[in-house]
C-alpha atoms as a PDB file:
ATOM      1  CA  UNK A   1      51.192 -55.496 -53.155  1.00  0.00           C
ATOM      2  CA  UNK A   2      51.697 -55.270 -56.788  1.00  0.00           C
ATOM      3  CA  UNK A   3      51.140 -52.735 -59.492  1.00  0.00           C
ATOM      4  CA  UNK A   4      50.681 -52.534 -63.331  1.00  0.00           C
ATOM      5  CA  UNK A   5      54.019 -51.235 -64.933  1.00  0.00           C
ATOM      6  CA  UNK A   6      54.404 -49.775 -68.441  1.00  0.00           C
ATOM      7  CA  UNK A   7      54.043 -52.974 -69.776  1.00  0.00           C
ATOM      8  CA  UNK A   8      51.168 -54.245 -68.568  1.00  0.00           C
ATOM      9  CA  UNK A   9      53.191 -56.837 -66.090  1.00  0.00           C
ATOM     10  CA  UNK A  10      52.425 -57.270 -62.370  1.00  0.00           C
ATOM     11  CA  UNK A  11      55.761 -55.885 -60.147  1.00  0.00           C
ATOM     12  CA  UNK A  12      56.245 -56.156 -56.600  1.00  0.00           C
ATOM     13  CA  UNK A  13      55.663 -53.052 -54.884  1.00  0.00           C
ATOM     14  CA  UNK A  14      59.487 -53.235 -52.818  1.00  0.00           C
ATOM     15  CA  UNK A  15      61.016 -53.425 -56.320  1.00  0.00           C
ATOM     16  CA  UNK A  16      59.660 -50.058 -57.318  1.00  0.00           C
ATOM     17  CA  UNK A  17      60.663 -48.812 -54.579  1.00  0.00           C
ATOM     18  CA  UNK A  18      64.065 -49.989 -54.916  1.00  0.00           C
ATOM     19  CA  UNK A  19      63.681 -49.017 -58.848  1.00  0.00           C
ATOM     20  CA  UNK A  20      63.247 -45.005 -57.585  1.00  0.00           C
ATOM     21  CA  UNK A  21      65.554 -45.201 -54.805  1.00  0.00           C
ATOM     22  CA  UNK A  22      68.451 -46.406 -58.097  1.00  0.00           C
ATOM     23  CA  UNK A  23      67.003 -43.657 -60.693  1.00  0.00           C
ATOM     24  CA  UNK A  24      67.251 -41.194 -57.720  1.00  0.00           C
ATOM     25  CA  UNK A  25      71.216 -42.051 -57.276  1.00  0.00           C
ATOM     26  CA  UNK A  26      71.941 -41.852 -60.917  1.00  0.00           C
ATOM     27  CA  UNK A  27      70.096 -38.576 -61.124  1.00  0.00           C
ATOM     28  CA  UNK A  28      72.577 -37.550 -58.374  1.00  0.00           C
ATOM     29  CA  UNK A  29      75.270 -39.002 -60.006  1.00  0.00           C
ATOM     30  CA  UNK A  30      74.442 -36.590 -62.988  1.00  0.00           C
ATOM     31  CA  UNK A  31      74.195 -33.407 -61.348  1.00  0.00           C
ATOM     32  CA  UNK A  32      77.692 -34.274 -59.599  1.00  0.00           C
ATOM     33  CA  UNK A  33      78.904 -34.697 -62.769  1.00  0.00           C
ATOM     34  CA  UNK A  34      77.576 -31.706 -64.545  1.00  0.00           C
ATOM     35  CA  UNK A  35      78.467 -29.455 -61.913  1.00  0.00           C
ATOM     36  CA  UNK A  36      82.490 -31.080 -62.505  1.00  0.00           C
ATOM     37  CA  UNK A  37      82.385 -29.726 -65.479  1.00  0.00           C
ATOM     38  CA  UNK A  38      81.979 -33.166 -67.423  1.00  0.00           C
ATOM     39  CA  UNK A  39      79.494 -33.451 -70.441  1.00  0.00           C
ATOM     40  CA  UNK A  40      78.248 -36.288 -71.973  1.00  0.00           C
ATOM     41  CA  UNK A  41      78.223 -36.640 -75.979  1.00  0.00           C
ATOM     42  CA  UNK A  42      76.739 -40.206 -75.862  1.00  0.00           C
ATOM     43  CA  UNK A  43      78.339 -43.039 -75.802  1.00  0.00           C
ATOM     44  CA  UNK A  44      79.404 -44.964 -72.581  1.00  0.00           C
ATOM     45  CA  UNK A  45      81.294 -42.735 -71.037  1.00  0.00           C
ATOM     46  CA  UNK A  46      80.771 -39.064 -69.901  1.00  0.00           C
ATOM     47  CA  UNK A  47      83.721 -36.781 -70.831  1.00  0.00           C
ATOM     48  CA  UNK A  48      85.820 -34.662 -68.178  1.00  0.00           C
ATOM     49  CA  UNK A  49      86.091 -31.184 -68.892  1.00  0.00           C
ATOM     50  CA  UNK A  50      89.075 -29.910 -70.004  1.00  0.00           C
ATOM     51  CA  UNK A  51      90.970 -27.731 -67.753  1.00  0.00           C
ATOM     52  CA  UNK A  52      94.061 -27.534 -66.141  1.00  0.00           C
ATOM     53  CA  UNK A  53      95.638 -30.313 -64.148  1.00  0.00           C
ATOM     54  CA  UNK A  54      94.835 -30.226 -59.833  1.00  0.00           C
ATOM     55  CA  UNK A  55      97.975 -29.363 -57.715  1.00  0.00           C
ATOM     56  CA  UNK A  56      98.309 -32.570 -55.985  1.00  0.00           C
ATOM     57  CA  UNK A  57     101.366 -31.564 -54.360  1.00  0.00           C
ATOM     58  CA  UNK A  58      99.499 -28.471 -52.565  1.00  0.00           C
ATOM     59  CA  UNK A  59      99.842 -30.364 -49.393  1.00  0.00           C
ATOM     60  CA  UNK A  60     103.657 -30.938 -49.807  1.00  0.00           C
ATOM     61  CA  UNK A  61     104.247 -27.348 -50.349  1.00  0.00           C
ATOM     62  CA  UNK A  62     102.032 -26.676 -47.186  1.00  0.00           C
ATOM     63  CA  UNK A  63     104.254 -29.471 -45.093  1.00  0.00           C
ATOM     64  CA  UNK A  64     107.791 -27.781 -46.505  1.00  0.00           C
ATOM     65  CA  UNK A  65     106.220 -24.197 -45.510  1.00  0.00           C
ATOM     66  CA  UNK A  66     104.583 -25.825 -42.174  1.00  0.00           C
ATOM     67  CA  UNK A  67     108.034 -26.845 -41.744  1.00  0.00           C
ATOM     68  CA  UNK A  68     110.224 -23.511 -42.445  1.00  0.00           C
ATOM     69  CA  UNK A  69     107.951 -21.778 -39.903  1.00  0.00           C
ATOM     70  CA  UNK A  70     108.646 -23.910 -37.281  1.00  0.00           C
ATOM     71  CA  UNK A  71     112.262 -23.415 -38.173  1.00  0.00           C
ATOM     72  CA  UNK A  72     112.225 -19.457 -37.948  1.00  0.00           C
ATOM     73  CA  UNK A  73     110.589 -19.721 -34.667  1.00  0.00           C
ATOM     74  CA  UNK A  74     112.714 -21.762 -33.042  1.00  0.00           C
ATOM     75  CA  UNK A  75     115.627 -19.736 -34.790  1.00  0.00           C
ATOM     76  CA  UNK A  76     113.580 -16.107 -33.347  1.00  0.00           C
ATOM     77  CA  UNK A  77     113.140 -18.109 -29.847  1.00  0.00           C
ATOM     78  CA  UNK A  78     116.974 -18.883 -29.462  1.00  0.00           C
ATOM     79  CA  UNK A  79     118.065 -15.116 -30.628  1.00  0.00           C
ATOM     80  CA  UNK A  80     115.344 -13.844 -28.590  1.00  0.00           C
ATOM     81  CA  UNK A  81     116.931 -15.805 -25.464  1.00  0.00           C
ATOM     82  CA  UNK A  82     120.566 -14.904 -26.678  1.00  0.00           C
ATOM     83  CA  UNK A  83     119.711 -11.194 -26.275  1.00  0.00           C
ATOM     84  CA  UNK A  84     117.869 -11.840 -23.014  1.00  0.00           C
ATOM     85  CA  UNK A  85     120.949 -13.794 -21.618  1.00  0.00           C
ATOM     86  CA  UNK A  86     123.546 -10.886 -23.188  1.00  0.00           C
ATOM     87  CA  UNK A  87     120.888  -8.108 -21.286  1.00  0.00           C
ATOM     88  CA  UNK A  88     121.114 -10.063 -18.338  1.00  0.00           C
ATOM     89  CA  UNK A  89     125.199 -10.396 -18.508  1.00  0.00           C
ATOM     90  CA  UNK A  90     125.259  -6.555 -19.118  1.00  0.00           C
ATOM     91  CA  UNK A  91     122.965  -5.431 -16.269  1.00  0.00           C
ATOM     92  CA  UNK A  92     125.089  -7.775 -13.933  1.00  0.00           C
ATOM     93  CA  UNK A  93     128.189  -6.349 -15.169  1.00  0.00           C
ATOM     94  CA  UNK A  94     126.353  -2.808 -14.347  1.00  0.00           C
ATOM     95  CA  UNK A  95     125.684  -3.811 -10.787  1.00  0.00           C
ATOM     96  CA  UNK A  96     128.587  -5.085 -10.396  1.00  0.00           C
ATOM     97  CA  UNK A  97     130.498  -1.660 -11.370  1.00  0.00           C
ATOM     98  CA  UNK A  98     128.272   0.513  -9.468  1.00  0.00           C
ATOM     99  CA  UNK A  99     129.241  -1.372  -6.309  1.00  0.00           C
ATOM    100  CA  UNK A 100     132.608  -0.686  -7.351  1.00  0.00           C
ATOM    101  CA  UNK A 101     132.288   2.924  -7.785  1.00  0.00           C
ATOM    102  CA  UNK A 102     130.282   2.972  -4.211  1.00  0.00           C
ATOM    103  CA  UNK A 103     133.517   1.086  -2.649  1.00  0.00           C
ATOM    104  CA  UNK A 104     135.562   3.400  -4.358  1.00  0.00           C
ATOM    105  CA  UNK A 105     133.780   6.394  -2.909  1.00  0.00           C
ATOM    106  CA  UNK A 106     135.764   8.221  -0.246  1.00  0.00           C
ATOM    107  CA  UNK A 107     133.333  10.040   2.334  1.00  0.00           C
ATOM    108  CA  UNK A 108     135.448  13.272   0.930  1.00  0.00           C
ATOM    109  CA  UNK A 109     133.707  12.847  -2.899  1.00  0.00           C
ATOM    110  CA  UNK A 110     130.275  12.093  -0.691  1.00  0.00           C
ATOM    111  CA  UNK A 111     131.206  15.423   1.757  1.00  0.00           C
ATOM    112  CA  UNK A 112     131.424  17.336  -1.515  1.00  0.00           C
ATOM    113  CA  UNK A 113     128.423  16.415  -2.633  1.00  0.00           C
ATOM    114  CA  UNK A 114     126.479  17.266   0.558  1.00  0.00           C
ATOM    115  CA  UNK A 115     128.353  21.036   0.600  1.00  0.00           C
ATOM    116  CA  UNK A 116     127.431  21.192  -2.926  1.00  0.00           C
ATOM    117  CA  UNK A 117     123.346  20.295  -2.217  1.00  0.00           C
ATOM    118  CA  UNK A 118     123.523  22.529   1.035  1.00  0.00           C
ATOM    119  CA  UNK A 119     124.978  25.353  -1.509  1.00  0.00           C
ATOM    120  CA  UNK A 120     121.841  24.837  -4.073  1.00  0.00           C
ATOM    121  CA  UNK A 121     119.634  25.108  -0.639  1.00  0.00           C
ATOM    122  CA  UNK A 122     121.428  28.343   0.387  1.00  0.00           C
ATOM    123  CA  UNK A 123     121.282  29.927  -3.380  1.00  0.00           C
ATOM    124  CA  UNK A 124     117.345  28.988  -3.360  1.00  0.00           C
ATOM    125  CA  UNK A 125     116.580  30.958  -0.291  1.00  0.00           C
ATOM    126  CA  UNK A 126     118.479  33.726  -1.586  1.00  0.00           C
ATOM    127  CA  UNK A 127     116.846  33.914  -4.460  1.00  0.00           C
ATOM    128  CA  UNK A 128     113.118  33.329  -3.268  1.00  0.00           C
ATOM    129  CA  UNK A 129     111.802  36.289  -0.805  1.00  0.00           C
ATOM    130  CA  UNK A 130     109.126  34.386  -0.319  1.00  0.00           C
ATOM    131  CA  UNK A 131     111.188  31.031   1.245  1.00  0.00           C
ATOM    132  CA  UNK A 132     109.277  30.299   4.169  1.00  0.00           C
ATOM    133  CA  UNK A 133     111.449  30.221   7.907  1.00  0.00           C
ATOM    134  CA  UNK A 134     107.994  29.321   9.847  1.00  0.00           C
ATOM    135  CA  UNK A 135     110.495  27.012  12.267  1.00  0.00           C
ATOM    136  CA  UNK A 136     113.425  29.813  12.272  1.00  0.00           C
ATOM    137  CA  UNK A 137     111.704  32.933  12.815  1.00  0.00           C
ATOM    138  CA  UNK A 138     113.197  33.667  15.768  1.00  0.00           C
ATOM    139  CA  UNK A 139     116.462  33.429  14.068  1.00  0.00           C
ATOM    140  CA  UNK A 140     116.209  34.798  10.964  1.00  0.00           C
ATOM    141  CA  UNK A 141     117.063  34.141   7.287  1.00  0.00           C
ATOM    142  CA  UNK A 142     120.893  35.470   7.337  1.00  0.00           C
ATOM    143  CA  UNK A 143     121.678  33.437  10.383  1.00  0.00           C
ATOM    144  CA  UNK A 144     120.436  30.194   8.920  1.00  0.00           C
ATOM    145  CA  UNK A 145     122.212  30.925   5.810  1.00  0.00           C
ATOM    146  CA  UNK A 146     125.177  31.467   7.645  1.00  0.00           C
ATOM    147  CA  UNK A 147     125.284  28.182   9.387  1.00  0.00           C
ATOM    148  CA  UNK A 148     124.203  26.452   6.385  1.00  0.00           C
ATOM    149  CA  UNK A 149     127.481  27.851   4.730  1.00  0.00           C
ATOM    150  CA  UNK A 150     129.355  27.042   7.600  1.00  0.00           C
ATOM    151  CA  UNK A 151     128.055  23.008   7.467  1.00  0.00           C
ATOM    152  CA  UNK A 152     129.148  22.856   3.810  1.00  0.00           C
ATOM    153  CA  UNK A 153     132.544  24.688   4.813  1.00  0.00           C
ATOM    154  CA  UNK A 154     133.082  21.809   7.532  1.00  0.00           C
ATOM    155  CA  UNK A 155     132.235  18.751   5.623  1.00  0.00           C
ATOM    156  CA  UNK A 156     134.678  19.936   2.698  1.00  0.00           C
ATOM    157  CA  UNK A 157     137.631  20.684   5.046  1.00  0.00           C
ATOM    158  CA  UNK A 158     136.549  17.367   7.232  1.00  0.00           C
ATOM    159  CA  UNK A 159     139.156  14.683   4.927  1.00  0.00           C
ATOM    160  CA  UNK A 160     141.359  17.440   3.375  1.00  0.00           C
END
């Protein structure tokens, strides 16, 4: 199909088409450059704005930091483990003395002990009216306390 142009002149239809599509593009062209910050004072060539220079090494600033990261967290991972393997040395160690002291133990220092808990038992029951002796009634409170002292007597004198 063809049309009548400014000029009076017959034009294909496709090249008006292709005519808008190319004013369309430089239009573009302009607003990208306008919003850049360039102006154009005529001439051939538009003018960039003045401003200061772009950072091109952002991204090797980014890489070195990247980098250093990656470096303190490998150095917090292997102190991290260190203390873990020194926490793990100590609480073997631990165990280790504790089965000592247990070896160690005579059944005299473990006798003592016993007399000692049978003692707390004996002040608690003198000291508490209302102690219950629901089992021992029949025997009554001074005779239990008596044999109770008499039990921690016996396992003291048992290894002396």
């Amino acid at each position: 199909m063809k049309t009548l142009n400014a000029k009076t002149e017959f034009v294909e239809h496709s090249d008006v088409e292709q005519l808008q599509a190319r004013i369309k593009e430089l239009e573009s062209a302009e607003r990208t450059l306008i919003n850049l910050g360039y102006s154009y004072k005529s001439g051939e060539q538009w003018k960039p704005p003045v401003v200061k220079a772009p950072n091109f090494s952002l991204i090797d600033r980014l890489n070195k930091r990247i980098e250093d990261l990656d470096f303190e967290r490998k150095k917090a991972f292997k102190a991290g483990s260190d203390y873990f393997n020194k926490f793990k040395k100590a609480e073997n160690q631990c165990n280790e003395l504790t089965q000592k002291i247990m070896e160690l133990e005579s059944d005299k220092h473990i006798n003592e002990i016993k007399a000692q808990g049978i003692e707390e038992v004996i002040n608690l029951i003198s000291a508490d009216e209302r102690f219950g002796f629901e089992g021992f009634a029949a025997i009554g409170k001074d005779t239990v306390t008596l044999e109770l002292k008499q039990q921690a007597r016996k396992l003291r004198t048992n290894h002396d």
